[in-house]
PDB file of N, CA and C in Angstrom:
ATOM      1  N   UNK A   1    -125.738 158.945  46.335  1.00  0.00           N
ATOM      2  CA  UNK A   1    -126.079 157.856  45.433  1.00  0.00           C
ATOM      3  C   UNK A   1    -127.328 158.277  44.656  1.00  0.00           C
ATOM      4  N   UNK A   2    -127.164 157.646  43.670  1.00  0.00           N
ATOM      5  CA  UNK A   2    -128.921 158.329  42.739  1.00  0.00           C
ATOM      6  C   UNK A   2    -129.740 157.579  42.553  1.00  0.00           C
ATOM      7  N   UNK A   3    -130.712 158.009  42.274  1.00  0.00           N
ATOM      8  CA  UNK A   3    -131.729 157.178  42.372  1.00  0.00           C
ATOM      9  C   UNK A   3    -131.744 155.611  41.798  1.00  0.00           C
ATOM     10  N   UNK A   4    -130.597 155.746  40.105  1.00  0.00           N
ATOM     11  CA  UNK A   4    -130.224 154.568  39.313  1.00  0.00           C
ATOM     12  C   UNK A   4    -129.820 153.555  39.701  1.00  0.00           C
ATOM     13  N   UNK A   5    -128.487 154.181  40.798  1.00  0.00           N
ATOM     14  CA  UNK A   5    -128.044 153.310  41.392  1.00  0.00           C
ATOM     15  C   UNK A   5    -128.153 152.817  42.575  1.00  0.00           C
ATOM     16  N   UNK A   6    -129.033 153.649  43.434  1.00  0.00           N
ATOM     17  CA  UNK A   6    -130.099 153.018  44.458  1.00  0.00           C
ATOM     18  C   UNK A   6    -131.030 151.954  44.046  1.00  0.00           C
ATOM     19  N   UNK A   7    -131.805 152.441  42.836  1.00  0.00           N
ATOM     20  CA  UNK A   7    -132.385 150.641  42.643  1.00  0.00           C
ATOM     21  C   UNK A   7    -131.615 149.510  42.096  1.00  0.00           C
ATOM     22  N   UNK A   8    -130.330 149.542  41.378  1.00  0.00           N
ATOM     23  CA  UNK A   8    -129.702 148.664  41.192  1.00  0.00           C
ATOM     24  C   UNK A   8    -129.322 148.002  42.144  1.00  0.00           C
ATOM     25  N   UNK A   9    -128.406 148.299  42.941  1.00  0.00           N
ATOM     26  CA  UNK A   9    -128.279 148.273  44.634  1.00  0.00           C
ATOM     27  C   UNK A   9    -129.297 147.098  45.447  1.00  0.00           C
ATOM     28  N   UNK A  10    -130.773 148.103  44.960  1.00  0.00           N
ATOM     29  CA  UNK A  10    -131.577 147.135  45.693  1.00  0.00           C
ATOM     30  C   UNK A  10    -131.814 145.818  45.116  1.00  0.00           C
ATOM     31  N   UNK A  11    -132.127 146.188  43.645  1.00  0.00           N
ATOM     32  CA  UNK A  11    -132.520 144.545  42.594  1.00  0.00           C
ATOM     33  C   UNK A  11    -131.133 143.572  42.975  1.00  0.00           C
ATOM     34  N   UNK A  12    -130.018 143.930  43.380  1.00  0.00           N
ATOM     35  CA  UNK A  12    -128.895 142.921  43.677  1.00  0.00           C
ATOM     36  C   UNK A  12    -129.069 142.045  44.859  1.00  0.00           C
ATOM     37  N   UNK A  13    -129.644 143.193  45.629  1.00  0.00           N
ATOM     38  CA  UNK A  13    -129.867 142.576  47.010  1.00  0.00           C
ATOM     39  C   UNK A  13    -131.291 141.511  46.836  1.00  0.00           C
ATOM     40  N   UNK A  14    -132.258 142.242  46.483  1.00  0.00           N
ATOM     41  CA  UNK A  14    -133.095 140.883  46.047  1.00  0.00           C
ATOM     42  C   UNK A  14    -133.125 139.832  45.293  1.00  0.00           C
ATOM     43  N   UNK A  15    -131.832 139.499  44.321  1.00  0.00           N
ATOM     44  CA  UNK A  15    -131.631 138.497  43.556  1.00  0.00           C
ATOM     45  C   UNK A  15    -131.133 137.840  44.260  1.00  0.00           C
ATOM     46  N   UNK A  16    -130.345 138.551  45.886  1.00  0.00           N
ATOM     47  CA  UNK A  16    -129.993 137.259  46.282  1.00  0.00           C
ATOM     48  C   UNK A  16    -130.464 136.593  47.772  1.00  0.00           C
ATOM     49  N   UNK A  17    -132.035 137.770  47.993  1.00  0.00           N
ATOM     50  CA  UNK A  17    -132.460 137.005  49.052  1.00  0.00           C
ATOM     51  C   UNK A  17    -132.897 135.513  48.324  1.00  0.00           C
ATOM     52  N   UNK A  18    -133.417 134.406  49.671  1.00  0.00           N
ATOM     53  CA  UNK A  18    -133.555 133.177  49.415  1.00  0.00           C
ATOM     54  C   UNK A  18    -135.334 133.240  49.210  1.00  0.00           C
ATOM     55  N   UNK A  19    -135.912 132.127  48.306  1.00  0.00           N
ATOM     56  CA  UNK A  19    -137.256 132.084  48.293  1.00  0.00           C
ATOM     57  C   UNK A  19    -138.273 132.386  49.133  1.00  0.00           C
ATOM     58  N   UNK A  20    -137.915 132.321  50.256  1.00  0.00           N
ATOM     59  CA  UNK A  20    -138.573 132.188  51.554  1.00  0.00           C
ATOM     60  C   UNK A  20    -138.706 133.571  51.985  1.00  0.00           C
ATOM     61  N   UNK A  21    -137.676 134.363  51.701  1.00  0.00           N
ATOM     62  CA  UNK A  21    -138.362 135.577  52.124  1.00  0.00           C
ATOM     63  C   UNK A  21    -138.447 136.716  51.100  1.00  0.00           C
ATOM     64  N   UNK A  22    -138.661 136.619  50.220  1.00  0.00           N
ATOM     65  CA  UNK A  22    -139.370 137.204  49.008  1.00  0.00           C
ATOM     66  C   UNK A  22    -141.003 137.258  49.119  1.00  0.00           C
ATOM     67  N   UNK A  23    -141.862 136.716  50.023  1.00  0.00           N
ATOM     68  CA  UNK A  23    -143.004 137.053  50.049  1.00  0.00           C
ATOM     69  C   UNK A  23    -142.800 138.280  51.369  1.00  0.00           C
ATOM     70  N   UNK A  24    -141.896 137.950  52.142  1.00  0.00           N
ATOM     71  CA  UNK A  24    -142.299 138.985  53.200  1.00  0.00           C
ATOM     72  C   UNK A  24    -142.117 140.348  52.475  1.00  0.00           C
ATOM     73  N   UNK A  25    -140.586 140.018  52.200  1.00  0.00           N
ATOM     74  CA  UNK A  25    -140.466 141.563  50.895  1.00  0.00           C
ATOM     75  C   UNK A  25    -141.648 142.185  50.344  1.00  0.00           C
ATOM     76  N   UNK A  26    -142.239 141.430  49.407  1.00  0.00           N
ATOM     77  CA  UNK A  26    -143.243 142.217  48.490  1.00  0.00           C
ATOM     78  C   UNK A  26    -143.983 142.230  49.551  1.00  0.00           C
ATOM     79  N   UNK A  27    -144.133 142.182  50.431  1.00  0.00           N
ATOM     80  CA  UNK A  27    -145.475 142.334  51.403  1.00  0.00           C
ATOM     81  C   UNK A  27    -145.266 143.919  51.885  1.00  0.00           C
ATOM     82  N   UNK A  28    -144.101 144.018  52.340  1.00  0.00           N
ATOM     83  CA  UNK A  28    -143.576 145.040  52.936  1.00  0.00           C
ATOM     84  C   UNK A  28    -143.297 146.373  51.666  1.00  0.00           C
ATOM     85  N   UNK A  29    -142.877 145.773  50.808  1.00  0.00           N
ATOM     86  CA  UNK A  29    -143.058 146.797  49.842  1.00  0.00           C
ATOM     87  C   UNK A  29    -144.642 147.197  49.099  1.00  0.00           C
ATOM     88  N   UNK A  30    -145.393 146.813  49.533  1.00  0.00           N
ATOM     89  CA  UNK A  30    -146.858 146.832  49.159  1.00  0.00           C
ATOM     90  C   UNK A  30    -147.258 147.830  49.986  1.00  0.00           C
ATOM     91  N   UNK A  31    -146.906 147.252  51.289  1.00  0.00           N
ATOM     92  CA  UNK A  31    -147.029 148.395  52.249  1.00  0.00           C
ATOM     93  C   UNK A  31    -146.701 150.059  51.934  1.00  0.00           C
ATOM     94  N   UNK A  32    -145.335 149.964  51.605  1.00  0.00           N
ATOM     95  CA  UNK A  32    -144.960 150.826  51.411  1.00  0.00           C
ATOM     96  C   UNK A  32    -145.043 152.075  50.030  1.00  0.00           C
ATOM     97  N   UNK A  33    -146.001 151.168  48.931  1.00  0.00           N
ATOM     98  CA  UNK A  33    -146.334 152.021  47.754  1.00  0.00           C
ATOM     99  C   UNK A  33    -147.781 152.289  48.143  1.00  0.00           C
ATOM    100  N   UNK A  34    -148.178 152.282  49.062  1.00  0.00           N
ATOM    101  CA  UNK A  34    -149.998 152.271  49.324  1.00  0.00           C
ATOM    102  C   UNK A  34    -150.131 154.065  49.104  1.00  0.00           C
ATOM    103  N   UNK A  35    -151.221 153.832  48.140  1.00  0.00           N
ATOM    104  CA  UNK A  35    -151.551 155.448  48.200  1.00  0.00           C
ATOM    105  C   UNK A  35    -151.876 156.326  49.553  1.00  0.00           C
ATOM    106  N   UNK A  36    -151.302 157.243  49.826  1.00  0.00           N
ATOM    107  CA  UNK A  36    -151.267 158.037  50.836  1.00  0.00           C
ATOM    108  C   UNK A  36    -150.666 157.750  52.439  1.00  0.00           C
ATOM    109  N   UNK A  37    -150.102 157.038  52.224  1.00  0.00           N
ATOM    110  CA  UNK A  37    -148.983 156.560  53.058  1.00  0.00           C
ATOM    111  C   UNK A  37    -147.949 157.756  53.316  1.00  0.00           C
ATOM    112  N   UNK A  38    -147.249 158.287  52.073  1.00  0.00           N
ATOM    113  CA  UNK A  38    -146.083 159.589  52.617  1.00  0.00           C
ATOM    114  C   UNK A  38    -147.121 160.596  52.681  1.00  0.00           C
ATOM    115  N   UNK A  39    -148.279 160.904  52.477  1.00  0.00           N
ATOM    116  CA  UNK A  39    -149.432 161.899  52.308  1.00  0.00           C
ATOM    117  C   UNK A  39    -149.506 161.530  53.918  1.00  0.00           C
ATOM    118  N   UNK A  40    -149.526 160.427  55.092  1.00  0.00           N
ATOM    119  CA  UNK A  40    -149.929 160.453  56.522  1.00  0.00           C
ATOM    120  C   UNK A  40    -148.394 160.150  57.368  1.00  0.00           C
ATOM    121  N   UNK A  41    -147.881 160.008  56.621  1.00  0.00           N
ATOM    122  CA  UNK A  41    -146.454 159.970  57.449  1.00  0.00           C
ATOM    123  C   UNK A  41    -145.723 161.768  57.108  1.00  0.00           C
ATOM    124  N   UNK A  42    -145.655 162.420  56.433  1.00  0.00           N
ATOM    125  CA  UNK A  42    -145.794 163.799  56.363  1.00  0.00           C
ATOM    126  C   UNK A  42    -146.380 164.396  57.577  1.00  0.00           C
ATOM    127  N   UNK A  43    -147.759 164.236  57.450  1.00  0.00           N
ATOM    128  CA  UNK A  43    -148.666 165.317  58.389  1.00  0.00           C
ATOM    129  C   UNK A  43    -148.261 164.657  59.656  1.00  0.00           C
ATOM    130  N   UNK A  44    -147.878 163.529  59.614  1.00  0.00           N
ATOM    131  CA  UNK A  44    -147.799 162.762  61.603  1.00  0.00           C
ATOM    132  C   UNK A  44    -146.252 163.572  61.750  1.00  0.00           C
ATOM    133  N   UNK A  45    -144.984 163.612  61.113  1.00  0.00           N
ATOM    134  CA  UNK A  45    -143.855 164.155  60.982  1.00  0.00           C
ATOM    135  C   UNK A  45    -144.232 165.982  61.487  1.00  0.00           C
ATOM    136  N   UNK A  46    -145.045 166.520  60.832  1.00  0.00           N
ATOM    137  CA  UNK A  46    -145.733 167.854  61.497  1.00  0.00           C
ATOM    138  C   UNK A  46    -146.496 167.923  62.513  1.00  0.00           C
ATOM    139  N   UNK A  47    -147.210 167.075  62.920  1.00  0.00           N
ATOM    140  CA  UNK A  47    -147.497 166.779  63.909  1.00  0.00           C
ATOM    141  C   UNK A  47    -146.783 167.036  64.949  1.00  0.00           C
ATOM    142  N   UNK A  48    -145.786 166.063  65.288  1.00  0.00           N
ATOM    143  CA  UNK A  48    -145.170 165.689  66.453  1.00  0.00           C
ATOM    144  C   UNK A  48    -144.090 166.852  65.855  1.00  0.00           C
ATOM    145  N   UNK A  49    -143.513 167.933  64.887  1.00  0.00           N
ATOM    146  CA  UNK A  49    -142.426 168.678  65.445  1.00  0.00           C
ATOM    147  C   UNK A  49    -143.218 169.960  66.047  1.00  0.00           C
ATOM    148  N   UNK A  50    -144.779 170.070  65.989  1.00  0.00           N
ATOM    149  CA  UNK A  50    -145.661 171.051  66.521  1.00  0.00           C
ATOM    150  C   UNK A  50    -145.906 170.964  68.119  1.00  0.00           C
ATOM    151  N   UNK A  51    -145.458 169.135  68.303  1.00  0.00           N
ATOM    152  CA  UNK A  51    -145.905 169.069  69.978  1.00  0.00           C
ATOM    153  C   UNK A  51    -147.042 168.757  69.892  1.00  0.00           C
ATOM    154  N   UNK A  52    -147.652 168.470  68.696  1.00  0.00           N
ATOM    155  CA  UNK A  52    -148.625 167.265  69.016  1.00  0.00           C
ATOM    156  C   UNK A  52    -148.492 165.668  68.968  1.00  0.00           C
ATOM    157  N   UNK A  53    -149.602 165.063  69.747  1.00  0.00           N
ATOM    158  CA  UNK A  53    -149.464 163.665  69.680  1.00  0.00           C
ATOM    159  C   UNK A  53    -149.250 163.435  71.200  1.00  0.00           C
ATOM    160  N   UNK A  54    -149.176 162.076  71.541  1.00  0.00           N
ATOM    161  CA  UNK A  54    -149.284 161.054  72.705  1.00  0.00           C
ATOM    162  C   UNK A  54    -147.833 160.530  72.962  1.00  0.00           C
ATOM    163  N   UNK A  55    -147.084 160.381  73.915  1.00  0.00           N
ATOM    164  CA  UNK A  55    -145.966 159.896  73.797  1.00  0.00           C
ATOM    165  C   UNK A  55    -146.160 158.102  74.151  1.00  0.00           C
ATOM    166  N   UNK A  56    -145.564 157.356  73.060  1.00  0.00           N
ATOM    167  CA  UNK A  56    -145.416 156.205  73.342  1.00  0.00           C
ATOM    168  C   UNK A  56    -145.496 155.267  74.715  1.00  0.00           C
ATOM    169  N   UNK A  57    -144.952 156.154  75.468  1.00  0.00           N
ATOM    170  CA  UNK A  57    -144.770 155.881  76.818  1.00  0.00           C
ATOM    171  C   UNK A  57    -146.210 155.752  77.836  1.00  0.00           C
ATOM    172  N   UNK A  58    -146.748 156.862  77.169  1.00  0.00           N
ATOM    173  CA  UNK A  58    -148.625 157.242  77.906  1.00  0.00           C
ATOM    174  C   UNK A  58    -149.202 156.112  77.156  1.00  0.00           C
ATOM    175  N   UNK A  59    -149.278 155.701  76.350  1.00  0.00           N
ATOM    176  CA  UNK A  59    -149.897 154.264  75.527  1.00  0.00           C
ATOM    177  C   UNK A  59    -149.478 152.860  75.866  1.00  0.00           C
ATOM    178  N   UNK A  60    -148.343 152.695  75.657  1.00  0.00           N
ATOM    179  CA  UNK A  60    -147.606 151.382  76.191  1.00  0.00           C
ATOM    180  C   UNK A  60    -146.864 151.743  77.958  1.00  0.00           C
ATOM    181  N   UNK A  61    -147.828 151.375  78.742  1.00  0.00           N
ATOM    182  CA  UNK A  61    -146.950 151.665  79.787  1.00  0.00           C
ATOM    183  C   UNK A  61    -146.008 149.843  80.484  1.00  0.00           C
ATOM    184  N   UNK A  62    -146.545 149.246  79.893  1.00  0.00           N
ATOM    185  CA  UNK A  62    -146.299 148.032  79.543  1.00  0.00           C
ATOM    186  C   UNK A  62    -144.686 147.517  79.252  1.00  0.00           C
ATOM    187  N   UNK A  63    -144.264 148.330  78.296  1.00  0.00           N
ATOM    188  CA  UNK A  63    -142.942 148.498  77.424  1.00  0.00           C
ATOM    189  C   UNK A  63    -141.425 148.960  78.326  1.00  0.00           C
TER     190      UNK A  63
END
């Protein structure tokens, strides 16, 4: 699919969420245009295929 019709796709789907959750949306998409966001999800992605990092499990033993 290309990029064109990946956002068309999406603008359909948001014309027909309901009022109510159109703030969570843009919230979440705010999130997601934040400068350097794929700049720290990159290096954490190298990270952990190097064998670095904490496993979820040693943090939340809770879970």
């Amino acid at each position: 699919m290309s990029t064109t019709e990946l956002r068309r796709e999406i603008k359909k789907a948001v014309d027909k969420l309901p009022p109510a959750r159109l703030e969570s949306l843009a919230d979440y998409v705010d999130f997601l245009i934040r400068p350097g966001l794929a700049k720290r999800l990159s290096a954490a992605e190298k990270a952990i295929a190097a064998g670095k990092g904490v496993s979820w499990r040693k943090v939340r033993s809770d879970v």
